[in-house]
N, C-alpha and C. Protein backbone atom coordinates (compact mmCIF):
# COMPACT_ATOMS: atom_id res chain seq x y z
N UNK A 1 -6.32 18.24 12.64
CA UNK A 1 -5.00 17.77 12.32
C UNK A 1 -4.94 17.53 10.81
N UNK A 2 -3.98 18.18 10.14
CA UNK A 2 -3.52 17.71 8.63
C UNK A 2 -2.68 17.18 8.57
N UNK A 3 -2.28 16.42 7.36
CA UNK A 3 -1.45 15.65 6.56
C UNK A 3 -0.86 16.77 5.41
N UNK A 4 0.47 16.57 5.86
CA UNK A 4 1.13 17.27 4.44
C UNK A 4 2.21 16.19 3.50
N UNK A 5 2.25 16.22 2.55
CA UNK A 5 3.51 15.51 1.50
C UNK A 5 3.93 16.82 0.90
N UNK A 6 5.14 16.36 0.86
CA UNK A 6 5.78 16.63 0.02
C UNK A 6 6.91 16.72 -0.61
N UNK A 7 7.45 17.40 -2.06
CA UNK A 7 8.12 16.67 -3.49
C UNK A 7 9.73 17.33 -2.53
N UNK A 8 10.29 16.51 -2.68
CA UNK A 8 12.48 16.00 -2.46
C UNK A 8 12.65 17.70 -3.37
N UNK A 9 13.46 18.26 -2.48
CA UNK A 9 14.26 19.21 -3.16
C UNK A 9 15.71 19.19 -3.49
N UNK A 10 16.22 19.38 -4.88
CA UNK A 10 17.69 19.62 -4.99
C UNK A 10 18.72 19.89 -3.99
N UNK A 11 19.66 19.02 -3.86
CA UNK A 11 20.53 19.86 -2.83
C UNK A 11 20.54 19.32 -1.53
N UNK A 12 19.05 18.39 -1.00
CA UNK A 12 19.47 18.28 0.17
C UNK A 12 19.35 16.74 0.68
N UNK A 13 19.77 16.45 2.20
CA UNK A 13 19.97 15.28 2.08
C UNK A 13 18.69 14.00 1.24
N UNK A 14 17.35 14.57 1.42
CA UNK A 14 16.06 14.43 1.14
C UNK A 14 16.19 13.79 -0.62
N UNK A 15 17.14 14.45 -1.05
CA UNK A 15 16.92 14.60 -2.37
C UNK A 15 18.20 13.13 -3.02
N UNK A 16 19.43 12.56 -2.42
CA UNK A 16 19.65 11.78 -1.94
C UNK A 16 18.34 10.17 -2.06
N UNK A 17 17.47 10.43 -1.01
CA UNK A 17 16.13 9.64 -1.01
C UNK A 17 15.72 9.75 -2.01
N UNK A 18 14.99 10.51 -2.54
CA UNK A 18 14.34 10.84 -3.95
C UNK A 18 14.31 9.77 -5.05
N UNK A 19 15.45 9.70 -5.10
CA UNK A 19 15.65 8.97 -6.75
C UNK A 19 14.72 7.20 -6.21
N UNK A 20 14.31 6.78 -4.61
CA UNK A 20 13.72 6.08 -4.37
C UNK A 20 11.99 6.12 -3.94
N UNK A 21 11.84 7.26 -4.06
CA UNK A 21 10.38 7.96 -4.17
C UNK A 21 10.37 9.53 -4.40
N UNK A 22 9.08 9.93 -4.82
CA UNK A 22 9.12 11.38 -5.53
C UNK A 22 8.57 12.26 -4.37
N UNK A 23 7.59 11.26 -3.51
CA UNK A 23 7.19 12.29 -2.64
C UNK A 23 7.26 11.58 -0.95
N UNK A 24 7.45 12.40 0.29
CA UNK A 24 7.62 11.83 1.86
C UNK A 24 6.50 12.51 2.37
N UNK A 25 6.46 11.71 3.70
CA UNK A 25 5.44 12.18 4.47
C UNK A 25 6.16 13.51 5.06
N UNK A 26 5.74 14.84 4.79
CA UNK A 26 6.00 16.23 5.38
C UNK A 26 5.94 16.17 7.21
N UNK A 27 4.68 15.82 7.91
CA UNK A 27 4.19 15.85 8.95
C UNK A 27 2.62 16.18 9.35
N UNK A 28 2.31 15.66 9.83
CA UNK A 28 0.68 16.24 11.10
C UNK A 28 0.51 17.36 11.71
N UNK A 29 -0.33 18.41 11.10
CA UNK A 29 0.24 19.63 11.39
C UNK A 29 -1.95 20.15 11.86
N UNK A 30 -1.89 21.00 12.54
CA UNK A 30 -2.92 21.57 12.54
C UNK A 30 -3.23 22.51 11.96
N UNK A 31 -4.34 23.31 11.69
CA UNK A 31 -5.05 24.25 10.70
C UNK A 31 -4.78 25.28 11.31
N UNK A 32 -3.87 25.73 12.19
CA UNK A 32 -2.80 27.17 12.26
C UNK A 32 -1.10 26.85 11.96
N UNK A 33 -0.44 26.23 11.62
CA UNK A 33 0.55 25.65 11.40
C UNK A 33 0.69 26.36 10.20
N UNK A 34 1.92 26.80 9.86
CA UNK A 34 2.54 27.69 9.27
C UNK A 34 2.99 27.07 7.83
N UNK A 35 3.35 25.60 8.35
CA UNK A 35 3.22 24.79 7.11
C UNK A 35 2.15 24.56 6.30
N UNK A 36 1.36 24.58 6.59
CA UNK A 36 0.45 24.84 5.86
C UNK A 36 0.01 25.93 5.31
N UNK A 37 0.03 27.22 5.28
CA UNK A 37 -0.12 28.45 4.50
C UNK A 37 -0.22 28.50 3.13
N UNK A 38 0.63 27.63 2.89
CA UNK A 38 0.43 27.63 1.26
C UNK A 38 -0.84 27.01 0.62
N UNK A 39 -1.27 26.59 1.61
CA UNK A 39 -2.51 25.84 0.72
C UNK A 39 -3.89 26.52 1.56
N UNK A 40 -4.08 27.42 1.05
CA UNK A 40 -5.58 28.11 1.70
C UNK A 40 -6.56 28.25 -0.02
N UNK A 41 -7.33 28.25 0.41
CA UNK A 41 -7.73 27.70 1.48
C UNK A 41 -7.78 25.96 1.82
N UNK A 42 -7.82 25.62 3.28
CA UNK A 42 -7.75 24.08 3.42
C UNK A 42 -8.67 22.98 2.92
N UNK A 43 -8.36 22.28 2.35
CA UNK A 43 -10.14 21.48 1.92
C UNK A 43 -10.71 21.00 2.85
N UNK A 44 -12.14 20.45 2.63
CA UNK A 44 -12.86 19.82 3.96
C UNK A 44 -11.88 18.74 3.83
N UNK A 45 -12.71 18.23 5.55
CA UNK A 45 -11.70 17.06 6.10
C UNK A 45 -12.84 15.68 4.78
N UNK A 46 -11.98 14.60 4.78
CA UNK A 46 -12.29 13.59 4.24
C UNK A 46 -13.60 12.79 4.66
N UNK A 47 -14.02 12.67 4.29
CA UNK A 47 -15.75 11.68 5.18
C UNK A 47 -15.16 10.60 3.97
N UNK A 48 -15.03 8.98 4.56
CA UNK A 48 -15.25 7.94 4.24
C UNK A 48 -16.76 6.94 4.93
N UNK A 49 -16.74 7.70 5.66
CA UNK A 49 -18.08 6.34 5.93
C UNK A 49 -19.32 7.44 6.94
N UNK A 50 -20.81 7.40 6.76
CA UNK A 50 -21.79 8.53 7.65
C UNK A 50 -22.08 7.72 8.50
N UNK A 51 -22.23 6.18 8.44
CA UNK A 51 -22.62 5.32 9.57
C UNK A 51 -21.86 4.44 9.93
N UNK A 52 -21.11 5.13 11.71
CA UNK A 52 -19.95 4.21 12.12
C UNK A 52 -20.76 2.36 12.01
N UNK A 53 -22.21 2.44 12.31
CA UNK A 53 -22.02 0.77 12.03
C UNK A 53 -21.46 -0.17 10.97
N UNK A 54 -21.62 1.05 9.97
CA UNK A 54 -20.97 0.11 8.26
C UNK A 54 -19.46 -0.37 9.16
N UNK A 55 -18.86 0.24 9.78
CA UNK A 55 -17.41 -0.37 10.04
C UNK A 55 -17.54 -1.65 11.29
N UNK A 56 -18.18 -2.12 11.62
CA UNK A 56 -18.48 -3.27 12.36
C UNK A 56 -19.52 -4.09 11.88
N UNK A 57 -19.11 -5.67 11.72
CA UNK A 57 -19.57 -6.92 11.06
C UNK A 57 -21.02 -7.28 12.04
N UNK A 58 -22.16 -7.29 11.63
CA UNK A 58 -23.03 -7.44 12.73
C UNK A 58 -23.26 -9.36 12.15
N UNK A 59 -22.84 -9.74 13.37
CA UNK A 59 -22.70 -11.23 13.21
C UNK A 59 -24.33 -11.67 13.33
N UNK A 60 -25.66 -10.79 13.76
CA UNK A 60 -26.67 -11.42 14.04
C UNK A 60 -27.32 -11.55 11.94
N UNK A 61 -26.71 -11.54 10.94
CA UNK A 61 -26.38 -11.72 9.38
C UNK A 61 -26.61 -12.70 9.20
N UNK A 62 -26.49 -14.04 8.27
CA UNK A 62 -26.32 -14.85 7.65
C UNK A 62 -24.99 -14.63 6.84
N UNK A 63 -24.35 -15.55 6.72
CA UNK A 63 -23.43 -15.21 5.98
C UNK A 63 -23.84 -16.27 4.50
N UNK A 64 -23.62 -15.68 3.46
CA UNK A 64 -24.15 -17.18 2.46
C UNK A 64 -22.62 -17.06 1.42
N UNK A 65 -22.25 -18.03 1.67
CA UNK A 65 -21.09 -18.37 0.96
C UNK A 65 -21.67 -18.67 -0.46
N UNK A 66 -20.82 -17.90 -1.55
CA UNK A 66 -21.21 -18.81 -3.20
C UNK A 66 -20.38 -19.22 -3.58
N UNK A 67 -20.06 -20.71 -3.14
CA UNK A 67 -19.46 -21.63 -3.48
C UNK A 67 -18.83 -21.22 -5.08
N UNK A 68 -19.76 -21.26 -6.19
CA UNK A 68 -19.89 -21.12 -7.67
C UNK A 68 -18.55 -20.30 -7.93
N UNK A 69 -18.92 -19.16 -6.94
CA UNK A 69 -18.19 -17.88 -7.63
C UNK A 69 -16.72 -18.44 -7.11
N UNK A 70 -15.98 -19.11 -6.28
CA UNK A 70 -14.79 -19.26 -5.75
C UNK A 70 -14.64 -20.81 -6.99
N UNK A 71 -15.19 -21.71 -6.74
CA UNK A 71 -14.98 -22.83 -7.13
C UNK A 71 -14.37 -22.65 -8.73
N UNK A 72 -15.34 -22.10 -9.46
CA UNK A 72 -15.91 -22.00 -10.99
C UNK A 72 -15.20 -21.17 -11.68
N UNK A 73 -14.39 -20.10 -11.21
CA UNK A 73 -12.78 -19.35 -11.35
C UNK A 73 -11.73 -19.59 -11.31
N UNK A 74 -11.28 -20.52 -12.60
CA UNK A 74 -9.56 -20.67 -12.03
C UNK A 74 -8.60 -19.81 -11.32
N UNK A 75 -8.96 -18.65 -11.65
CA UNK A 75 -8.03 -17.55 -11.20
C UNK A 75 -8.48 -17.85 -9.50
N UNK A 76 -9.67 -18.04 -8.77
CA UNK A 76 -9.98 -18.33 -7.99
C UNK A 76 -9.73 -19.29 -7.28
N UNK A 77 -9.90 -20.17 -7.70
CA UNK A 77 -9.01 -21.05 -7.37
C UNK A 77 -7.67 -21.93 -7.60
N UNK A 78 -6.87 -20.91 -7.98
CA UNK A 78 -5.47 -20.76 -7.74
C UNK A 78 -5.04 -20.43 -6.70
N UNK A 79 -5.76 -19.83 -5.87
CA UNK A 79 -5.64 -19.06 -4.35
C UNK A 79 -5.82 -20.26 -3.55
N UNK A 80 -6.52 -21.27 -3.34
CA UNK A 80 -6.67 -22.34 -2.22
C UNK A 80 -5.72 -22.80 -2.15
N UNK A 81 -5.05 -23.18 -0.76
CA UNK A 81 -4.37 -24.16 -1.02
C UNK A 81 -4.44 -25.21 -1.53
N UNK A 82 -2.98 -26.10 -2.14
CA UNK A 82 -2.96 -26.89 -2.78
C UNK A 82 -3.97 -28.34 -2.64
N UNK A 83 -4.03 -28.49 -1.85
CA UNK A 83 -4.77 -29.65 -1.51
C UNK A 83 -6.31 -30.03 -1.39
N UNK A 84 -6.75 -28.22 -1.95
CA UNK A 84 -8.01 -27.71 -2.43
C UNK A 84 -8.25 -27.86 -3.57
N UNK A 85 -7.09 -27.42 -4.50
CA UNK A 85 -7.48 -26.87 -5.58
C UNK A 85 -7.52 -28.35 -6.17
N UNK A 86 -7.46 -29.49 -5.91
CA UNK A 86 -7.93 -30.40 -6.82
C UNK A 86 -8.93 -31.32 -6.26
N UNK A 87 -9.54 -30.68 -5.51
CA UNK A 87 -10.39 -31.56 -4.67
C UNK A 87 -11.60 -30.68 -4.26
N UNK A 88 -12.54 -29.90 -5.50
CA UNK A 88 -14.14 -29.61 -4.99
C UNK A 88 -14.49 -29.88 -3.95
N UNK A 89 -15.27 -31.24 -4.18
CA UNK A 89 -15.79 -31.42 -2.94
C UNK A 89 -15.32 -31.29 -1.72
N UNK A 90 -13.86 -31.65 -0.99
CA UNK A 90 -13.49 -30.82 0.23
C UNK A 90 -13.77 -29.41 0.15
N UNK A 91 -13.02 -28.63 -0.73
CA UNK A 91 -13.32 -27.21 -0.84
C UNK A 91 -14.48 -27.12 -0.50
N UNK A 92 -15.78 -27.31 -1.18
CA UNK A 92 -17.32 -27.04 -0.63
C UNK A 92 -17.45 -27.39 0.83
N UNK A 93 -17.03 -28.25 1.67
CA UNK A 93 -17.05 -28.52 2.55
C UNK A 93 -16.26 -27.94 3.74
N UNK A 94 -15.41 -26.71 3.56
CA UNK A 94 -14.32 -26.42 4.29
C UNK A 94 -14.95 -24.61 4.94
């Protein structure tokens, strides 16, 4: 199955849309699909990850929180809620 985009042409209702994005989702097409012709040859398919375990959290881990790195960042802690951000010690504790 492929993914096609593509660019709003002059003239039609598509183009209308346009001036709110440059490019739409075309459709899901398979590797005999006619829409697709123009692009041969097809590239390989995408590989994001070789080991499905990377995509599941194995909870038998440690998790080690660094306090430092959240606390010790204003920009960081601008994100806590309010009732964090002036109060460390809860924060460490939460």
């Amino acid at each position: 199955m492929k993914i096609t985009f593509s660019q709003f042409s002059q003239g039609t209702l598509e183009a209308i849309r346009s001036k709110f994005c440059d490019w739409y989702l075309d459709g899901f097409y398979d590797s005999y699909a006619r829409e697709l012709s123009r692009f041969r040859p097809l590239p390989d398919l995408a590989t994001y990850f070789s080991d499905v375990n990377d995509l599941v959290l194995d909870i038998s881990y440690d998790i080690e929180v660094q306090i430092g790195h959240i606390l010790d960042q204003p920009e960081n802690v601008e994100r806590l809620p309010t009732v964090l951000q002036g109060n460390r010690n809860l924060a460490k504790h939460i």
